[in-house]
N, C-alpha and C. Protein backbone atom coordinates (compact mmCIF):
# COMPACT_ATOMS: atom_id res chain seq x y z
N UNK A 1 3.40 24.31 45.62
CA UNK A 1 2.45 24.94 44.71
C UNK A 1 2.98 24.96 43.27
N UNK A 2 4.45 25.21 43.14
CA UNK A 2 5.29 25.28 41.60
C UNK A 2 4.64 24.09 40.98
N UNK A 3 5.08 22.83 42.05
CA UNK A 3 4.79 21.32 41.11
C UNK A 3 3.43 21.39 40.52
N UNK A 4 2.66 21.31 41.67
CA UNK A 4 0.60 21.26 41.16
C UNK A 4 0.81 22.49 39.61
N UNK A 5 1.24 23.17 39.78
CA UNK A 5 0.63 24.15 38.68
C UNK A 5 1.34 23.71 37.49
N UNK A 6 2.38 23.10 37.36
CA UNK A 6 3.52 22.13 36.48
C UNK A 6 2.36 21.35 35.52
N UNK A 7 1.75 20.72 36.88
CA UNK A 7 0.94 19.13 36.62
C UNK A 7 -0.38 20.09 35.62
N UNK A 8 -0.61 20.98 36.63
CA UNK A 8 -2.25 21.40 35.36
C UNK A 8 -1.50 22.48 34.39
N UNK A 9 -0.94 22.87 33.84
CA UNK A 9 -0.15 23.31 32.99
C UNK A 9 -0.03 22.09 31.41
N UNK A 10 0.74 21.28 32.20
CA UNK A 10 0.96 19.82 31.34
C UNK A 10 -0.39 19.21 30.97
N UNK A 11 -0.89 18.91 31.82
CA UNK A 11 -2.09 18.05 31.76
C UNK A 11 -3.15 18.98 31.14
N UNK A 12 -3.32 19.83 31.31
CA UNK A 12 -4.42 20.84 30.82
C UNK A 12 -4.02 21.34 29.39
N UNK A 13 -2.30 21.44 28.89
CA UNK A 13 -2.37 21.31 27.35
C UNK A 13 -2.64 20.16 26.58
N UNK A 14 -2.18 19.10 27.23
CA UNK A 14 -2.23 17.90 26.95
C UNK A 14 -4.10 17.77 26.21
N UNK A 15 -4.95 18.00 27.28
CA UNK A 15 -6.33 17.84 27.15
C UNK A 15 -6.61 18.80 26.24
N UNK A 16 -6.76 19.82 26.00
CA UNK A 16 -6.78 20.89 25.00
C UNK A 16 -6.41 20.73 23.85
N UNK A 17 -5.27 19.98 24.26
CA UNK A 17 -4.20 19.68 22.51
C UNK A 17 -5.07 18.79 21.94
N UNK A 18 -5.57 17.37 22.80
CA UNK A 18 -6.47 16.40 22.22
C UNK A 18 -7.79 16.90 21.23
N UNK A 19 -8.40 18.09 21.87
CA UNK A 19 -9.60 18.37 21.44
C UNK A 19 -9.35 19.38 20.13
N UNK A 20 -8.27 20.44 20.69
CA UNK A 20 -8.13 21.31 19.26
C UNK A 20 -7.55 20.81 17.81
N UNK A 21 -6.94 19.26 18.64
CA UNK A 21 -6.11 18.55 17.12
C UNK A 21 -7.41 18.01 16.41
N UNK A 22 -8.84 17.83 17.01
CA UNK A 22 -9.76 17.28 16.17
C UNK A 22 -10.22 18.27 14.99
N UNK A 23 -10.06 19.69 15.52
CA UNK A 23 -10.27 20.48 14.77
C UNK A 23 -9.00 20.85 13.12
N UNK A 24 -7.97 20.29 13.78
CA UNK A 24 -7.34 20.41 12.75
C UNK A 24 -6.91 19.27 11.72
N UNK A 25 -7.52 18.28 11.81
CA UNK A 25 -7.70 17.12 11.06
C UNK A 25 -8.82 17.30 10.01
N UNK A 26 -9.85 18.18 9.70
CA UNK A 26 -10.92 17.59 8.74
C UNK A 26 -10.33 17.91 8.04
N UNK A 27 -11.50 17.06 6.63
CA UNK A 27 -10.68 17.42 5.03
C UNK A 27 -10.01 18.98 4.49
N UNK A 28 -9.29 18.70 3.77
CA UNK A 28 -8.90 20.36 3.70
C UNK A 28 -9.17 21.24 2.55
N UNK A 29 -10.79 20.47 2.32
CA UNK A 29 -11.45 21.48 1.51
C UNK A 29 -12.01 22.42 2.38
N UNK A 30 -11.92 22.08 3.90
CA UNK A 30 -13.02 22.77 4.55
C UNK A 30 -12.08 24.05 5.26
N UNK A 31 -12.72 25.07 5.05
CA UNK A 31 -12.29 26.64 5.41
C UNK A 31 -10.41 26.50 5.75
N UNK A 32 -9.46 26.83 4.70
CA UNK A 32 -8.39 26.53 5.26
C UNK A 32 -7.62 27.74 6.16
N UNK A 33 -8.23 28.71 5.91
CA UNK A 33 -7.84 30.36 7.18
C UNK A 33 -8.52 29.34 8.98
N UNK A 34 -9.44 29.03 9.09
CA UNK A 34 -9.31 28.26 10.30
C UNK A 34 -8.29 27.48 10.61
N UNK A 35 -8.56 26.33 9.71
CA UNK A 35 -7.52 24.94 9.84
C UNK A 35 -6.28 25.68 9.97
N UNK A 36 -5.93 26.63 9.61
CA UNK A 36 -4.44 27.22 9.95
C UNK A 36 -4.26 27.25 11.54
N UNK A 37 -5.80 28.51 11.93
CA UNK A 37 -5.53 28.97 13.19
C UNK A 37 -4.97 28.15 14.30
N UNK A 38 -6.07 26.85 14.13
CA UNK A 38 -6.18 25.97 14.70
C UNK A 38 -4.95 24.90 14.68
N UNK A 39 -4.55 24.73 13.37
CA UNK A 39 -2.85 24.37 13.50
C UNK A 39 -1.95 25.37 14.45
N UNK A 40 -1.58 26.26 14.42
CA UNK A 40 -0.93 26.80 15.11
C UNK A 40 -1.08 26.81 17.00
N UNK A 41 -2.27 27.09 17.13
CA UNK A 41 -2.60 26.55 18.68
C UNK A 41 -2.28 25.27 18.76
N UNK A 42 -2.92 24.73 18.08
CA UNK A 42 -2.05 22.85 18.31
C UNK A 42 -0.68 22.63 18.11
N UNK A 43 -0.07 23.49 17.66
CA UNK A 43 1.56 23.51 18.08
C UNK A 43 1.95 24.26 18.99
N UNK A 44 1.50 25.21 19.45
CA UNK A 44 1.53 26.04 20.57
C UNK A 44 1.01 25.23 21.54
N UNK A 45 0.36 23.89 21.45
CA UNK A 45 -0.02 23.63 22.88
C UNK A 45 0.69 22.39 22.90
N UNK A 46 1.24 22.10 22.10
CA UNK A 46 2.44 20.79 21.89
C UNK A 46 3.87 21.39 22.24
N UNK A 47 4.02 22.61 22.10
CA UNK A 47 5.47 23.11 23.21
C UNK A 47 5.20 23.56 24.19
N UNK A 48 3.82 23.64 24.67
CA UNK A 48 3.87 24.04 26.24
C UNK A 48 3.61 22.79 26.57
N UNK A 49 3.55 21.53 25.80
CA UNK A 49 3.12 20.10 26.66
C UNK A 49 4.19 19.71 26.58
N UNK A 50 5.46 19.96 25.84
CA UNK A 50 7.28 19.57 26.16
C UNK A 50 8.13 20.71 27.05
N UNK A 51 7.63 21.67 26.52
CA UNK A 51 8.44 22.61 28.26
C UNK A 51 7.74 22.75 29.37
N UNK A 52 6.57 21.99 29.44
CA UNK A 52 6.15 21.61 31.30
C UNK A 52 6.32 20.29 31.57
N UNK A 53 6.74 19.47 30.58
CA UNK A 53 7.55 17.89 30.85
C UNK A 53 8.38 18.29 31.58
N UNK A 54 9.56 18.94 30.17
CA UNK A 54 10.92 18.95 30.85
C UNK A 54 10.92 19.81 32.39
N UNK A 55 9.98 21.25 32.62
CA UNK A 55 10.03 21.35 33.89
C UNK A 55 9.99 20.71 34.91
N UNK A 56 8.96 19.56 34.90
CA UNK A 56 8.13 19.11 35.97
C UNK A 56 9.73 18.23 35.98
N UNK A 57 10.48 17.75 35.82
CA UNK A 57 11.43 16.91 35.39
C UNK A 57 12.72 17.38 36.00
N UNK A 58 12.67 18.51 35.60
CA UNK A 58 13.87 19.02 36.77
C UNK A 58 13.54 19.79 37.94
N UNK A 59 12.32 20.17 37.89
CA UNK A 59 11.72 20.35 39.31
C UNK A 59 11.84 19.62 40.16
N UNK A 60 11.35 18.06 39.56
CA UNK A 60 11.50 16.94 40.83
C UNK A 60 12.27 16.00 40.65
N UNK A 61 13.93 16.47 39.92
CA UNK A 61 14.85 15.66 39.60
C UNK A 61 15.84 15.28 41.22
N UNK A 62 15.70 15.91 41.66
CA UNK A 62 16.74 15.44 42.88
C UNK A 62 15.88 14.47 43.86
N UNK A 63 14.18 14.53 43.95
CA UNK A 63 13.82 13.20 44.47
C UNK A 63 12.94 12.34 43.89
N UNK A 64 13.86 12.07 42.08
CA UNK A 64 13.57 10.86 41.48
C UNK A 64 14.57 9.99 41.75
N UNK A 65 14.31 8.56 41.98
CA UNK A 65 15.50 7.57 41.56
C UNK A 65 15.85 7.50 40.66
N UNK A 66 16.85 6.76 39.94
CA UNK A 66 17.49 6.74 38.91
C UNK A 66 16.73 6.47 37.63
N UNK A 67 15.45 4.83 38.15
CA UNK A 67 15.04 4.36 36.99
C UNK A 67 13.70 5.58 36.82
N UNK A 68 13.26 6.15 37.46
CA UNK A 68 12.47 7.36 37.39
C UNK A 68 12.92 8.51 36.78
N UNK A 69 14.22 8.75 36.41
CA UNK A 69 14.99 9.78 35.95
C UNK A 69 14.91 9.39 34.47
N UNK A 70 15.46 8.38 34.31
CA UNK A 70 15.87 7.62 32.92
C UNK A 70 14.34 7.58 32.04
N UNK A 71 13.27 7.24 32.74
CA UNK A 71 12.32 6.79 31.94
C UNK A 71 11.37 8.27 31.81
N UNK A 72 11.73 9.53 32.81
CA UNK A 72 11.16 10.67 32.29
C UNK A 72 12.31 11.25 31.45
N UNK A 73 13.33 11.34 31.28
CA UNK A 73 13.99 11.97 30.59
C UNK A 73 14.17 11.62 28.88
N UNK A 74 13.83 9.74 29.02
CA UNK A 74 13.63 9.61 27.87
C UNK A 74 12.47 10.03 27.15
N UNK A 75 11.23 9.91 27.60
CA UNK A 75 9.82 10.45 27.56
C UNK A 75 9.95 11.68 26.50
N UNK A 76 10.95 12.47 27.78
CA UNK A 76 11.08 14.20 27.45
C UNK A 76 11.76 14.00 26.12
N UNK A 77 12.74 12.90 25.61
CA UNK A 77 13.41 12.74 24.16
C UNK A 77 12.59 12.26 23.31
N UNK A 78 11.81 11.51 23.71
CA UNK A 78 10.63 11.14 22.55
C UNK A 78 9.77 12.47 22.16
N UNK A 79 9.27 12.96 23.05
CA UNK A 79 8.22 14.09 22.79
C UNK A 79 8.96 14.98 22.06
N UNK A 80 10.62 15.38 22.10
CA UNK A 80 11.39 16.58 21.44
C UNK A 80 11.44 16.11 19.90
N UNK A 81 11.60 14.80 19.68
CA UNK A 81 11.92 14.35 18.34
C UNK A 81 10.01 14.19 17.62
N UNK A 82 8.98 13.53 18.75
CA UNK A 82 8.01 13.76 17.87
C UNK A 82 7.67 15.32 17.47
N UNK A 83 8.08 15.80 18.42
CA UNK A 83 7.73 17.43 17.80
C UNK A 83 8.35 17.98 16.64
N UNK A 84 9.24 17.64 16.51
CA UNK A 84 10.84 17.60 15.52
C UNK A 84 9.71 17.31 13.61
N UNK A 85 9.30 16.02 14.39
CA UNK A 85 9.14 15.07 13.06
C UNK A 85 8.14 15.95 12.63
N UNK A 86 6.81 16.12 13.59
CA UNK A 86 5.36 17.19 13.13
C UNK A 86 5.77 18.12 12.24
N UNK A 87 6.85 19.26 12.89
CA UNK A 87 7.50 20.40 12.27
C UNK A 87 7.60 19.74 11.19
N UNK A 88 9.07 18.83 10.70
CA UNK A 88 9.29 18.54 9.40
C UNK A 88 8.04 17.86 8.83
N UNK A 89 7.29 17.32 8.87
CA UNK A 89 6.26 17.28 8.26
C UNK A 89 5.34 18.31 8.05
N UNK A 90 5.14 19.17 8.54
CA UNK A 90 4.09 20.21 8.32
C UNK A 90 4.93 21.05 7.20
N UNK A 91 6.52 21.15 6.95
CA UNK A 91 7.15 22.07 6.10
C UNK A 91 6.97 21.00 4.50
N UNK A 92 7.02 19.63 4.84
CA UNK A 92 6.32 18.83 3.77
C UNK A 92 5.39 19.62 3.05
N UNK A 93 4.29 19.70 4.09
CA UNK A 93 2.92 19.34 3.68
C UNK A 93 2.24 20.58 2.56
N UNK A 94 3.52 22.10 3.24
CA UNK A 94 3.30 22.89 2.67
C UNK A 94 3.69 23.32 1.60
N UNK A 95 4.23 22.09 1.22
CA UNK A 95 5.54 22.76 -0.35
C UNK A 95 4.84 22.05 -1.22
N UNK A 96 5.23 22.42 -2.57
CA UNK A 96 4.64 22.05 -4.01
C UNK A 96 5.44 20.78 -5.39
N UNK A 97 6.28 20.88 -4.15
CA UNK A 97 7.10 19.47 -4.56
C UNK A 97 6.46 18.44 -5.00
N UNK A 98 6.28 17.31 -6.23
CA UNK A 98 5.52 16.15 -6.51
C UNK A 98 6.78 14.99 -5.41
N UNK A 99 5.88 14.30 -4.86
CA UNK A 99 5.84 13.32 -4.35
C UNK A 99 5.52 13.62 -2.39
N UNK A 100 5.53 14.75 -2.29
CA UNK A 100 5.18 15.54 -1.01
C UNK A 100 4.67 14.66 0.08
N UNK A 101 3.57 13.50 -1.03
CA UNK A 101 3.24 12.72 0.06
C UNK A 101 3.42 11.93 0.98
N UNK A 102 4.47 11.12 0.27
CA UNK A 102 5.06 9.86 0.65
C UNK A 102 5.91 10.56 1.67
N UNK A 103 6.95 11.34 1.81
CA UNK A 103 7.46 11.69 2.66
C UNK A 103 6.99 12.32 3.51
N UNK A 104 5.72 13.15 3.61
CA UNK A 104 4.90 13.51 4.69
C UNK A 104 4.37 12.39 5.93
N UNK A 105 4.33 11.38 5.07
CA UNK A 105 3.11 9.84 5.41
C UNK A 105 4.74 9.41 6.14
N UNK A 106 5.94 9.40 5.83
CA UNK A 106 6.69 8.91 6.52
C UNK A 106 7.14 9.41 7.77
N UNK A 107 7.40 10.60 7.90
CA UNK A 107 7.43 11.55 8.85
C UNK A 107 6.38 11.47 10.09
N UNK A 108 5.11 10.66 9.31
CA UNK A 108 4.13 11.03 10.72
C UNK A 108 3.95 9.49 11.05
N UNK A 109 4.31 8.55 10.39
CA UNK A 109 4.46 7.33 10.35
C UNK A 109 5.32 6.56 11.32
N UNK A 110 6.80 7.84 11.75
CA UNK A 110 7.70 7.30 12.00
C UNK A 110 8.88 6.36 11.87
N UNK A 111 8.80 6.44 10.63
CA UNK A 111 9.81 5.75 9.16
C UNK A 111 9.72 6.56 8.14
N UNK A 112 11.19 6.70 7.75
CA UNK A 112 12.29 7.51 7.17
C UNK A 112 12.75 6.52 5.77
N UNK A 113 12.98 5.17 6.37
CA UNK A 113 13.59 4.13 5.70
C UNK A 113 13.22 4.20 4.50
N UNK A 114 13.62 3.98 3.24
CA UNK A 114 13.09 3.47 1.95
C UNK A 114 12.30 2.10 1.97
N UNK A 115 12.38 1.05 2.93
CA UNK A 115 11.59 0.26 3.16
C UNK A 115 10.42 0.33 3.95
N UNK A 116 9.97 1.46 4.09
CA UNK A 116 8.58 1.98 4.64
C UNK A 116 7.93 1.04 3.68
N UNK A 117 6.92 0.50 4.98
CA UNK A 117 5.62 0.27 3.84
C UNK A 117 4.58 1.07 2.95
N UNK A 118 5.15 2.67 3.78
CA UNK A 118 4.13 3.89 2.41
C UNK A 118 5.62 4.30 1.37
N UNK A 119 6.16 3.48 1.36
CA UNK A 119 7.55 4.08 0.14
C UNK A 119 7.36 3.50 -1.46
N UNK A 120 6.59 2.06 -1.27
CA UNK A 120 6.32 1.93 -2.33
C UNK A 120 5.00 0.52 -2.56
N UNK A 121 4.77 0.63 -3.99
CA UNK A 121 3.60 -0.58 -3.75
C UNK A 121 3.59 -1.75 -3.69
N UNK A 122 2.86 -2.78 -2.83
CA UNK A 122 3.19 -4.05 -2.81
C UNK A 122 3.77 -4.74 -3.69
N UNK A 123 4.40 -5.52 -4.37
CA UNK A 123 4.90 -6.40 -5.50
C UNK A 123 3.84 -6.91 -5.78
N UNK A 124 3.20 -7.26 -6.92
CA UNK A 124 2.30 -8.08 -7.78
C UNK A 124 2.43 -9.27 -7.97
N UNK A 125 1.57 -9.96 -7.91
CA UNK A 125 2.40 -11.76 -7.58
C UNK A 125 1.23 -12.30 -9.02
N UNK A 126 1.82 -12.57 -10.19
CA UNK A 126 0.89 -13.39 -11.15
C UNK A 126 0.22 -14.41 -10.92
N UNK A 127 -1.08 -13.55 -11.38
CA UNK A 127 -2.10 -14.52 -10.98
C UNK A 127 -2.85 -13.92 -10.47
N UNK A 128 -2.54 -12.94 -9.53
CA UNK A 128 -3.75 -12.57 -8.29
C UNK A 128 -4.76 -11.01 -8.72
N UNK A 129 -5.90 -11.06 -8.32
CA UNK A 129 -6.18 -10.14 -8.82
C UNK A 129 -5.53 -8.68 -8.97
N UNK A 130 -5.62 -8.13 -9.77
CA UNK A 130 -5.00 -6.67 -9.92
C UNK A 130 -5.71 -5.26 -10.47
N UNK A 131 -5.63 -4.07 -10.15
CA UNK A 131 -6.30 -3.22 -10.44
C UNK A 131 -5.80 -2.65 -12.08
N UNK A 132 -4.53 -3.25 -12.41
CA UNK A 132 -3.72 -2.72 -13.60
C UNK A 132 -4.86 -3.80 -14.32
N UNK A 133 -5.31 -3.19 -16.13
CA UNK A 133 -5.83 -3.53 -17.03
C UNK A 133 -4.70 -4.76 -17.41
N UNK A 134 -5.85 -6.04 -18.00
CA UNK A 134 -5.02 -7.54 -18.15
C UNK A 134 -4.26 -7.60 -19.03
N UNK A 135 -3.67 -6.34 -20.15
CA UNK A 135 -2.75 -6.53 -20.71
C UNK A 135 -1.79 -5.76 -19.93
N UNK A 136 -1.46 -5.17 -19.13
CA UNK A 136 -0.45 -4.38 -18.54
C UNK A 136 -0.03 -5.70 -17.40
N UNK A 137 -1.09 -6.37 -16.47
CA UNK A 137 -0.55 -7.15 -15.60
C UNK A 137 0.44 -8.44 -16.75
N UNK A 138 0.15 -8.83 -17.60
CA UNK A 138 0.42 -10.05 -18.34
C UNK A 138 1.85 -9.50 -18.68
N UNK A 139 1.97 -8.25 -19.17
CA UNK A 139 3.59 -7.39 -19.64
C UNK A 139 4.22 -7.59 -18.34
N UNK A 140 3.81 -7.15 -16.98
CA UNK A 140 4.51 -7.43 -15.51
C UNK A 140 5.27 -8.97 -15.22
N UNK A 141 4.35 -10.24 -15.66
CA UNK A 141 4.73 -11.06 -15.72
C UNK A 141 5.32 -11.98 -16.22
């Protein structure tokens, strides 16, 4: 009975998390005292969807095989670090720092690197069209 209730525990934040994260995605002109609430349950249902992993995990660790061990335990390391990254991004998202963005966009991106492709803007190749006014592209080149 422990395991089944493990499984709808997991699975039932899991499903919940899907639907309440829609709520916390619209633009954020729109009512931001909700969009909070609703952030917070969606992190509240993103650590009860990593501490009923890791349960279900050592619940039924003595009759997993090995490659069954390895590939939930890594699972359980992915989900700790994406949760990791959300956090540090959400402490981004809330500060007043200029450039807030780029490092937010990396964080949820999953690149850190300075060679992110949101780190900086494509190179300009002369010749090709450009949004910079034709005396600024002509100074580039």
């Amino acid at each position: 009975m422990t395991r089944e209730l493990l499984v709808v525990i997991h699975a039932g934040s899991g499903v919940i998390g899907l639907i309440v994260g829609l709520a916390v995605f619209p633009p954020p002109e729109t009512n931001a005292g909700r969009r909070r609430v609703w952030g917070l349950i969606y992190a509240a249902l993103l650590v009860v969807l990593l501490i009923s992993l890791v349960a279900l995990i050592v619940w039924d660790w003595s009759g997993l095989e090995m490659g069954s061990r390895l590939a939930f335990s890594g699972l359980a390391i992915l989900a700790a670090v994406m949760l990791a990254r959300i956090y540090l991004a959400h402490r981004l998202a809330g500060g007043d720092e200029p450039g807030w963005e780029r490092r937010y966009v990396s964080h949820v991106s999953g690149s850190a690197s300075p060679s992110s492709p949101h780190s900086a803007p494509p190179p300009q190749v002369c010749g090709s069209p450009s949004p910079l006014p034709q005396s600024s592209q002509q100074a580039r080149c």
